[in-house]
C-alpha atoms as a PDB file:
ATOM      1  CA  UNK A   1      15.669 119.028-144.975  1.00  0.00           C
ATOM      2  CA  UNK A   2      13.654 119.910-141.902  1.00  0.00           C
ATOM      3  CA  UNK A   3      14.118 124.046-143.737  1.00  0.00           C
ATOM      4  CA  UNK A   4      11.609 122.282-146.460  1.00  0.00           C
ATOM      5  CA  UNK A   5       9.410 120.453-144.049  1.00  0.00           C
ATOM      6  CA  UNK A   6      11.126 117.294-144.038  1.00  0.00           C
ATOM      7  CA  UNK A   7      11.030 115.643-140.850  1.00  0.00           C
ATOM      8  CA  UNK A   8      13.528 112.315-140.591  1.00  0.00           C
ATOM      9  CA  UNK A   9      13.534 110.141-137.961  1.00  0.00           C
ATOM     10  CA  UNK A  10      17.168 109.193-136.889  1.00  0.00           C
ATOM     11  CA  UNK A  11      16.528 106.573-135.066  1.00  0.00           C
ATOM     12  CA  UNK A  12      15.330 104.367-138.099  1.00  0.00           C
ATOM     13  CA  UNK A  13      17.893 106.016-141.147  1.00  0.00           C
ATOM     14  CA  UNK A  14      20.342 103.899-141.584  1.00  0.00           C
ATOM     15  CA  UNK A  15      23.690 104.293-143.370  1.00  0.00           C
ATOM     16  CA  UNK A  16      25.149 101.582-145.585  1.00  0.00           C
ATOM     17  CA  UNK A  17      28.414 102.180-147.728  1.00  0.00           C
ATOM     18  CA  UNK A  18      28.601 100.931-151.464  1.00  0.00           C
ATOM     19  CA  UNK A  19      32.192  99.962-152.111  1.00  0.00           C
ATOM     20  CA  UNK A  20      34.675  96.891-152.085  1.00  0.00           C
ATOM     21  CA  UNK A  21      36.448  98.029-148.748  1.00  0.00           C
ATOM     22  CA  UNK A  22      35.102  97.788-145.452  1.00  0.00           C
ATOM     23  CA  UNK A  23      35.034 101.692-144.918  1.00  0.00           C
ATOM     24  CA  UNK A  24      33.404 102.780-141.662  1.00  0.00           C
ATOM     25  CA  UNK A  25      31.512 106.311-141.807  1.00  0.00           C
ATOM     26  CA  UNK A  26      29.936 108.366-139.105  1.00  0.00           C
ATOM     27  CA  UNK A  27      27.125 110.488-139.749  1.00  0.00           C
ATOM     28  CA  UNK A  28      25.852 112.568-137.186  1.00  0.00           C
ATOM     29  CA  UNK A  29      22.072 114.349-136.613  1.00  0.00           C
ATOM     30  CA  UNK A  30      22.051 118.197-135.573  1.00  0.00           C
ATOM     31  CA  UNK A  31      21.522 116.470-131.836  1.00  0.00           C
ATOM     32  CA  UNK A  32      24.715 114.613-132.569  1.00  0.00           C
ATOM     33  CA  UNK A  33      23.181 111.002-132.775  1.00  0.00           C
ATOM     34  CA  UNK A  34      25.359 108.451-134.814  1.00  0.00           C
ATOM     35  CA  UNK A  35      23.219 106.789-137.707  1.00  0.00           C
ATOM     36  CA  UNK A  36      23.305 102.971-137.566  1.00  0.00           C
ATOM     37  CA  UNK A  37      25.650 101.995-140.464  1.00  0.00           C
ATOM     38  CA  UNK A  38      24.006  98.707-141.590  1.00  0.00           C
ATOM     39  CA  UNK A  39      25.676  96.216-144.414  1.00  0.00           C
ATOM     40  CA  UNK A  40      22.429  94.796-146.252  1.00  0.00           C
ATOM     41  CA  UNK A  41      19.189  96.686-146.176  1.00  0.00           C
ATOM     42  CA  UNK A  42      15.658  96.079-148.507  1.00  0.00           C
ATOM     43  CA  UNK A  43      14.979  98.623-150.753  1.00  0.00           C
ATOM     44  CA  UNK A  44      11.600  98.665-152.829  1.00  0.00           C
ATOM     45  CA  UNK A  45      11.864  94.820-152.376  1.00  0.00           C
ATOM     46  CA  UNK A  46      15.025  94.307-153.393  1.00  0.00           C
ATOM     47  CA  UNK A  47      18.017  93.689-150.872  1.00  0.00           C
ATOM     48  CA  UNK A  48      20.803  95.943-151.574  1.00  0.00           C
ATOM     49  CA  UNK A  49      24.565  94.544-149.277  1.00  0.00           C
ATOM     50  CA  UNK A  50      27.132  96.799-149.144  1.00  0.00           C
ATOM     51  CA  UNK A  51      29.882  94.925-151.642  1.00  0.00           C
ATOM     52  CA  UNK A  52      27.210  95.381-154.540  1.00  0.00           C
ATOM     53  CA  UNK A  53      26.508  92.380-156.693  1.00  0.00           C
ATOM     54  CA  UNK A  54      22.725  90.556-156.741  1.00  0.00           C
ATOM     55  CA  UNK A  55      23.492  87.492-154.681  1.00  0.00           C
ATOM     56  CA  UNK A  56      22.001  88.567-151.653  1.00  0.00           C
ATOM     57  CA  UNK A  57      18.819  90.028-153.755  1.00  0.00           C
ATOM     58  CA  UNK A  58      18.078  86.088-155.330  1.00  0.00           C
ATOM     59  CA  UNK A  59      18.913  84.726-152.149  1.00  0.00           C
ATOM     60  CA  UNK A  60      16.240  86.518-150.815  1.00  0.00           C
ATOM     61  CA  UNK A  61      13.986  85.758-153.527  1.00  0.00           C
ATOM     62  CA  UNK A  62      14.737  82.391-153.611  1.00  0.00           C
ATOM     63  CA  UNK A  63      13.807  82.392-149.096  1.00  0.00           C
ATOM     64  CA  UNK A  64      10.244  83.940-150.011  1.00  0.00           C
ATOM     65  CA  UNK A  65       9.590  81.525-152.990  1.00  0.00           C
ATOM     66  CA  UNK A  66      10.178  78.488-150.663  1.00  0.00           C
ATOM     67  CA  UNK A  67       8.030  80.220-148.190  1.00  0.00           C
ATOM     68  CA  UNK A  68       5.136  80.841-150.965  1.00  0.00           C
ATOM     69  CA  UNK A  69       5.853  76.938-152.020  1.00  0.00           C
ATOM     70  CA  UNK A  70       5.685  76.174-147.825  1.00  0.00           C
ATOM     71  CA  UNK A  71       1.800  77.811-148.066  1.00  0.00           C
ATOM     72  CA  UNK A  72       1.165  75.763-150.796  1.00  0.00           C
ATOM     73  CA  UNK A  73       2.838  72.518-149.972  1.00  0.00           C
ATOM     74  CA  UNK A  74       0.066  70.318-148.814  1.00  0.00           C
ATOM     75  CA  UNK A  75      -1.594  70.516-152.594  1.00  0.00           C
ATOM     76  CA  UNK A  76       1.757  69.991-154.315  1.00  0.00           C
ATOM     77  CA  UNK A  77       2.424  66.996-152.090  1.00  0.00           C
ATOM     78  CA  UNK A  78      -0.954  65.393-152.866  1.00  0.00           C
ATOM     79  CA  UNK A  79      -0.403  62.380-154.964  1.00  0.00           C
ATOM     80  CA  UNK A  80      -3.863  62.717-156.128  1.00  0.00           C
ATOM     81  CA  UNK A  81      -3.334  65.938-157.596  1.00  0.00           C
ATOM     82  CA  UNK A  82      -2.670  66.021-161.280  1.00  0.00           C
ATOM     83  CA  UNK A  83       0.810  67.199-162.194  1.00  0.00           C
ATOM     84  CA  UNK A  84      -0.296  69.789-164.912  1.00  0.00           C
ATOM     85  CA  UNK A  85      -2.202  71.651-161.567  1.00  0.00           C
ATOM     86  CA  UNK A  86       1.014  71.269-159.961  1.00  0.00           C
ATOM     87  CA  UNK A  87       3.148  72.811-162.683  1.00  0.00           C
ATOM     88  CA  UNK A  88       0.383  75.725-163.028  1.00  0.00           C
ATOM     89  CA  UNK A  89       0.462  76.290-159.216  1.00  0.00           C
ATOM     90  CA  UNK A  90       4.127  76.700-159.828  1.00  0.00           C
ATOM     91  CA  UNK A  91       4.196  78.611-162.976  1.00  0.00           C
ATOM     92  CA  UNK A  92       1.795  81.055-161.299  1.00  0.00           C
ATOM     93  CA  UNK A  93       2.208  81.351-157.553  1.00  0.00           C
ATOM     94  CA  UNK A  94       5.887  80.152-156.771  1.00  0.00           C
ATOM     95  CA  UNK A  95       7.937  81.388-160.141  1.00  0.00           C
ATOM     96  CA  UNK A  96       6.974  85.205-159.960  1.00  0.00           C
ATOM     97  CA  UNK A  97       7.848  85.104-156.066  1.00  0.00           C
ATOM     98  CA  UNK A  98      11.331  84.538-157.325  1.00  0.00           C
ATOM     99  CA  UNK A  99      11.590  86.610-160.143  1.00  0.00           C
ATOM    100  CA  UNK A 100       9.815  89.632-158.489  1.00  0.00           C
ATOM    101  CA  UNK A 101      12.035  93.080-159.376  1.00  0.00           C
ATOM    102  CA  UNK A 102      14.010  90.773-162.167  1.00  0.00           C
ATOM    103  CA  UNK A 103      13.696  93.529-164.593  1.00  0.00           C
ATOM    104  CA  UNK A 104      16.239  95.433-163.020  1.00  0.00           C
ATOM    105  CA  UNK A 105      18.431  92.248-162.452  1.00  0.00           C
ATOM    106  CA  UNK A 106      22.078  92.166-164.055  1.00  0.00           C
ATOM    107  CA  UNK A 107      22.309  88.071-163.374  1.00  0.00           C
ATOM    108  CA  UNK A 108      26.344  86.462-163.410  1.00  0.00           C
ATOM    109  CA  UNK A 109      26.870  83.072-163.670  1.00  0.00           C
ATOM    110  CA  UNK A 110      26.530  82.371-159.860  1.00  0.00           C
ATOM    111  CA  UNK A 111      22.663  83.655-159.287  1.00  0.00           C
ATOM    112  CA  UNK A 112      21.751  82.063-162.751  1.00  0.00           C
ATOM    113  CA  UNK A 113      23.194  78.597-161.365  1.00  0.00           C
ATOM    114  CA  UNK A 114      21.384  79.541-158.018  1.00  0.00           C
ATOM    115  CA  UNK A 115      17.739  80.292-159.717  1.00  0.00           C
ATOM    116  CA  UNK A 116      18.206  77.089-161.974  1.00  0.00           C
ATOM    117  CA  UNK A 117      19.223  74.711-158.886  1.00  0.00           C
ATOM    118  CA  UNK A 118      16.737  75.723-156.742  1.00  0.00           C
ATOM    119  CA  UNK A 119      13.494  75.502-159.833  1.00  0.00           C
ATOM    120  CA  UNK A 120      15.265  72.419-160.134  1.00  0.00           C
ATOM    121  CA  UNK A 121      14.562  71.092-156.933  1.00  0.00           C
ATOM    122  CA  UNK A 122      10.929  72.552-156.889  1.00  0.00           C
ATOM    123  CA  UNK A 123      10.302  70.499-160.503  1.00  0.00           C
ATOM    124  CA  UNK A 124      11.781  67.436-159.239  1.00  0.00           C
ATOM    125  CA  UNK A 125       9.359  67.877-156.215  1.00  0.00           C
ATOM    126  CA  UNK A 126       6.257  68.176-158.856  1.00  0.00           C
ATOM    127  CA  UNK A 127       7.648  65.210-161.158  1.00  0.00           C
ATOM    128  CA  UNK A 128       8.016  63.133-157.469  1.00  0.00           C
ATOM    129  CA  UNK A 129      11.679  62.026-158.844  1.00  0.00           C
ATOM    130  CA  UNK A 130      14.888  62.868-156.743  1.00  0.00           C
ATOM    131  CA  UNK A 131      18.467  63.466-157.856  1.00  0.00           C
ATOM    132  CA  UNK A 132      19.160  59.621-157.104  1.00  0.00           C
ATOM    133  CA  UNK A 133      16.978  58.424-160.038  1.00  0.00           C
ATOM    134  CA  UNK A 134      19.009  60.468-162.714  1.00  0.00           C
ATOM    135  CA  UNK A 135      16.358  61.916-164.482  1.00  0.00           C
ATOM    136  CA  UNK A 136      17.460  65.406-166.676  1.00  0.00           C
ATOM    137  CA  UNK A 137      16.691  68.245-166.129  1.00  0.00           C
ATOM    138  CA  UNK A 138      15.704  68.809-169.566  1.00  0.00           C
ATOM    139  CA  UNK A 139      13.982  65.818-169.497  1.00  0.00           C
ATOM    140  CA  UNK A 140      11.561  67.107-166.402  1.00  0.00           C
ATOM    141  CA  UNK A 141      11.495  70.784-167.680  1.00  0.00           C
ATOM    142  CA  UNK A 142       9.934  69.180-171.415  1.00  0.00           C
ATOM    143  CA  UNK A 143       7.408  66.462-169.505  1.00  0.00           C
ATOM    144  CA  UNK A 144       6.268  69.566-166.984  1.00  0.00           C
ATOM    145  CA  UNK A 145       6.245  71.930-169.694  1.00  0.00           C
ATOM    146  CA  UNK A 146       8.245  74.861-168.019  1.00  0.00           C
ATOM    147  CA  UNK A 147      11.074  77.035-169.939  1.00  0.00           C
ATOM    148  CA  UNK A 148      14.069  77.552-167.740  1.00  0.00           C
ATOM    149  CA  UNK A 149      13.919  80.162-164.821  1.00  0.00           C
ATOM    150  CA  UNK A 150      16.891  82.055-166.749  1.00  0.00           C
ATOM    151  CA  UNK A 151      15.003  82.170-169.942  1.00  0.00           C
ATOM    152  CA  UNK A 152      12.198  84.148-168.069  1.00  0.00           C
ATOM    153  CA  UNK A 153      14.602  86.590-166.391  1.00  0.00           C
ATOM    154  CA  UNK A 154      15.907  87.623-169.520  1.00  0.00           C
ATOM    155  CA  UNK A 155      12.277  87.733-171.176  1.00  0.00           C
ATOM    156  CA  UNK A 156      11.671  89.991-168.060  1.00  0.00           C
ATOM    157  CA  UNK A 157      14.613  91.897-168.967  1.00  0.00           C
ATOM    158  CA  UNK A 158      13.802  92.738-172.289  1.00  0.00           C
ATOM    159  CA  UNK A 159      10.315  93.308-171.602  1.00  0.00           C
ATOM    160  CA  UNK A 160      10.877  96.372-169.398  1.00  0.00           C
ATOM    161  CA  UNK A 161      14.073  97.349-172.190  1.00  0.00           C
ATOM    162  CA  UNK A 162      11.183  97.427-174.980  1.00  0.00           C
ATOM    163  CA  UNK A 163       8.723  99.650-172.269  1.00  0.00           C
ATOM    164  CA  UNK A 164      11.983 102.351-171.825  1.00  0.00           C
ATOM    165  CA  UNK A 165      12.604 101.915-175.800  1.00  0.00           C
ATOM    166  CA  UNK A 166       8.710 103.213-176.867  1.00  0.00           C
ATOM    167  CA  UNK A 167       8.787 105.894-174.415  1.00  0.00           C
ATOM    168  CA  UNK A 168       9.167 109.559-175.834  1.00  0.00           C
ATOM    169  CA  UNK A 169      12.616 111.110-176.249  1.00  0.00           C
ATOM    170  CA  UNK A 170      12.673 113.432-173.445  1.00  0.00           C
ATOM    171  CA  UNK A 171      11.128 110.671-170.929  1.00  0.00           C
ATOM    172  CA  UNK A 172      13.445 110.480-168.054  1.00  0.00           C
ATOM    173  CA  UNK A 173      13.914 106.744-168.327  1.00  0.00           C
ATOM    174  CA  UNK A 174      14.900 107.040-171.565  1.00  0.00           C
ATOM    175  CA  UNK A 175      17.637 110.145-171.393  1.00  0.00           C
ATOM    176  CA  UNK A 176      18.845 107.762-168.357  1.00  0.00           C
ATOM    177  CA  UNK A 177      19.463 105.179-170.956  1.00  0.00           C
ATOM    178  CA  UNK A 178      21.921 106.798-173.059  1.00  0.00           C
ATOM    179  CA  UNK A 179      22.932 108.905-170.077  1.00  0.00           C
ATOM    180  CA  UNK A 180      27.375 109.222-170.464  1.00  0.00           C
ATOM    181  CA  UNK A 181      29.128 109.980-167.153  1.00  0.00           C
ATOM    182  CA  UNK A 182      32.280 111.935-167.616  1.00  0.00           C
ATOM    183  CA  UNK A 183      35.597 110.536-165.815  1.00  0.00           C
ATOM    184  CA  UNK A 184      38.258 108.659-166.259  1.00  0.00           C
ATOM    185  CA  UNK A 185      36.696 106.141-168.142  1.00  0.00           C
ATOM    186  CA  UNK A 186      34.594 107.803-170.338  1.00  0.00           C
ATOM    187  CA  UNK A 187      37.687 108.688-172.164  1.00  0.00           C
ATOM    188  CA  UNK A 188      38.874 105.109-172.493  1.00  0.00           C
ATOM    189  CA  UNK A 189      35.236 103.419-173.435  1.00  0.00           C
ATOM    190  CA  UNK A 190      35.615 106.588-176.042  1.00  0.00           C
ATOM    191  CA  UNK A 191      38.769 105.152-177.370  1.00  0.00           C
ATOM    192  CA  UNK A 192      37.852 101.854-177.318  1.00  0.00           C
ATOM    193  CA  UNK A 193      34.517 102.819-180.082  1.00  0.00           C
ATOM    194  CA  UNK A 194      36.765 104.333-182.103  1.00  0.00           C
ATOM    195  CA  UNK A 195      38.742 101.222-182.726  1.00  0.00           C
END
């Protein structure tokens, strides 16, 4: 790299392995340095961990969205505040906080039940009702007027799938799309369209 005018700074690369083992690597500089071999780092605002999967990415949302709803606490816990300003102060400060990068977001069962629970207790907060007075969640989502969290990941979704979709053929994103890597199971996803 430093041939091309690259300069890297060991000291700061890290090293994290992708895989369901708990491989160790060393990497050495030309000076013979070891790179720090880290098992989460933040990528482009999205926390990558070392076993894969997107729970510690919506945790992390999920920490700066109760920090954003921290900043704006003291109007949300005004009684004398109406609860439509509430819902809007949600809708429009706290809500894209935690679904920042969700385009990109391949959401299981877990982080869907995570996002849901946690609007949850941010609407019930608005509405000024706890879990104690049995109130649904349906019910408090129709009053407030706010579509579940999941619904809007998945709108988010499809959203950037309709950008890559009107792009030109030989657009990068859109070869990546329909992009087949050969292997082992190439062959058997091969087999299994055929039948």
């Amino acid at each position: 790299m430093e041939a091309k005018g690259l300069k890297v700074n060991t000291g700061k690369t890290e090293v994290m392995v992708s895989g369901k083992g708990d491989e160790r690597i060393v990497i050495r500089d030309k000076e013979g340095e070891t790179l720090n071999q880290v098992q989460k780092f933040k990528y482009l605002g999205l926390m990558l961990g070392e076993k894969g999967g997107l729970m510690l990415a919506v945790r992390a949302r999920i920490k700066a969205a109760w920090e954003k709803w921290r900043e704006i606490g003291p109007v949300i816990g005004d009684k004398k505040m109406p609860r439509k300003l509430k819902t809007k102060l949600y809708t429009t400060m706290v809500r894209p906080v935690i679904l920042y990068g969700a385009e990109c977001w391949v959401v299981g069962q877990k982080e869907e039940q995570l996002l849901e629970t946690t609007e949850m207790r941010m609407l019930r907060r608005i509405r000024g009702v706890t879990l104690e007075d049995k109130m649904r969640s349906d019910d408090i989502r129709k009053e407030l007027g706010v579509c579940p969290i999941g619904e809007k990941a998945r709108e988010s979704r499809l959203r950037w799938f309709g950008h890559v979709m009107r792009r030109e053929p030989e657009n990068h994103l859109k070869q990546m799309l329909n992009l087949e890597v050969p292997g082992r199971n190439t062959k058997r996803q091969t087999e299994r369209k055929m039948t």
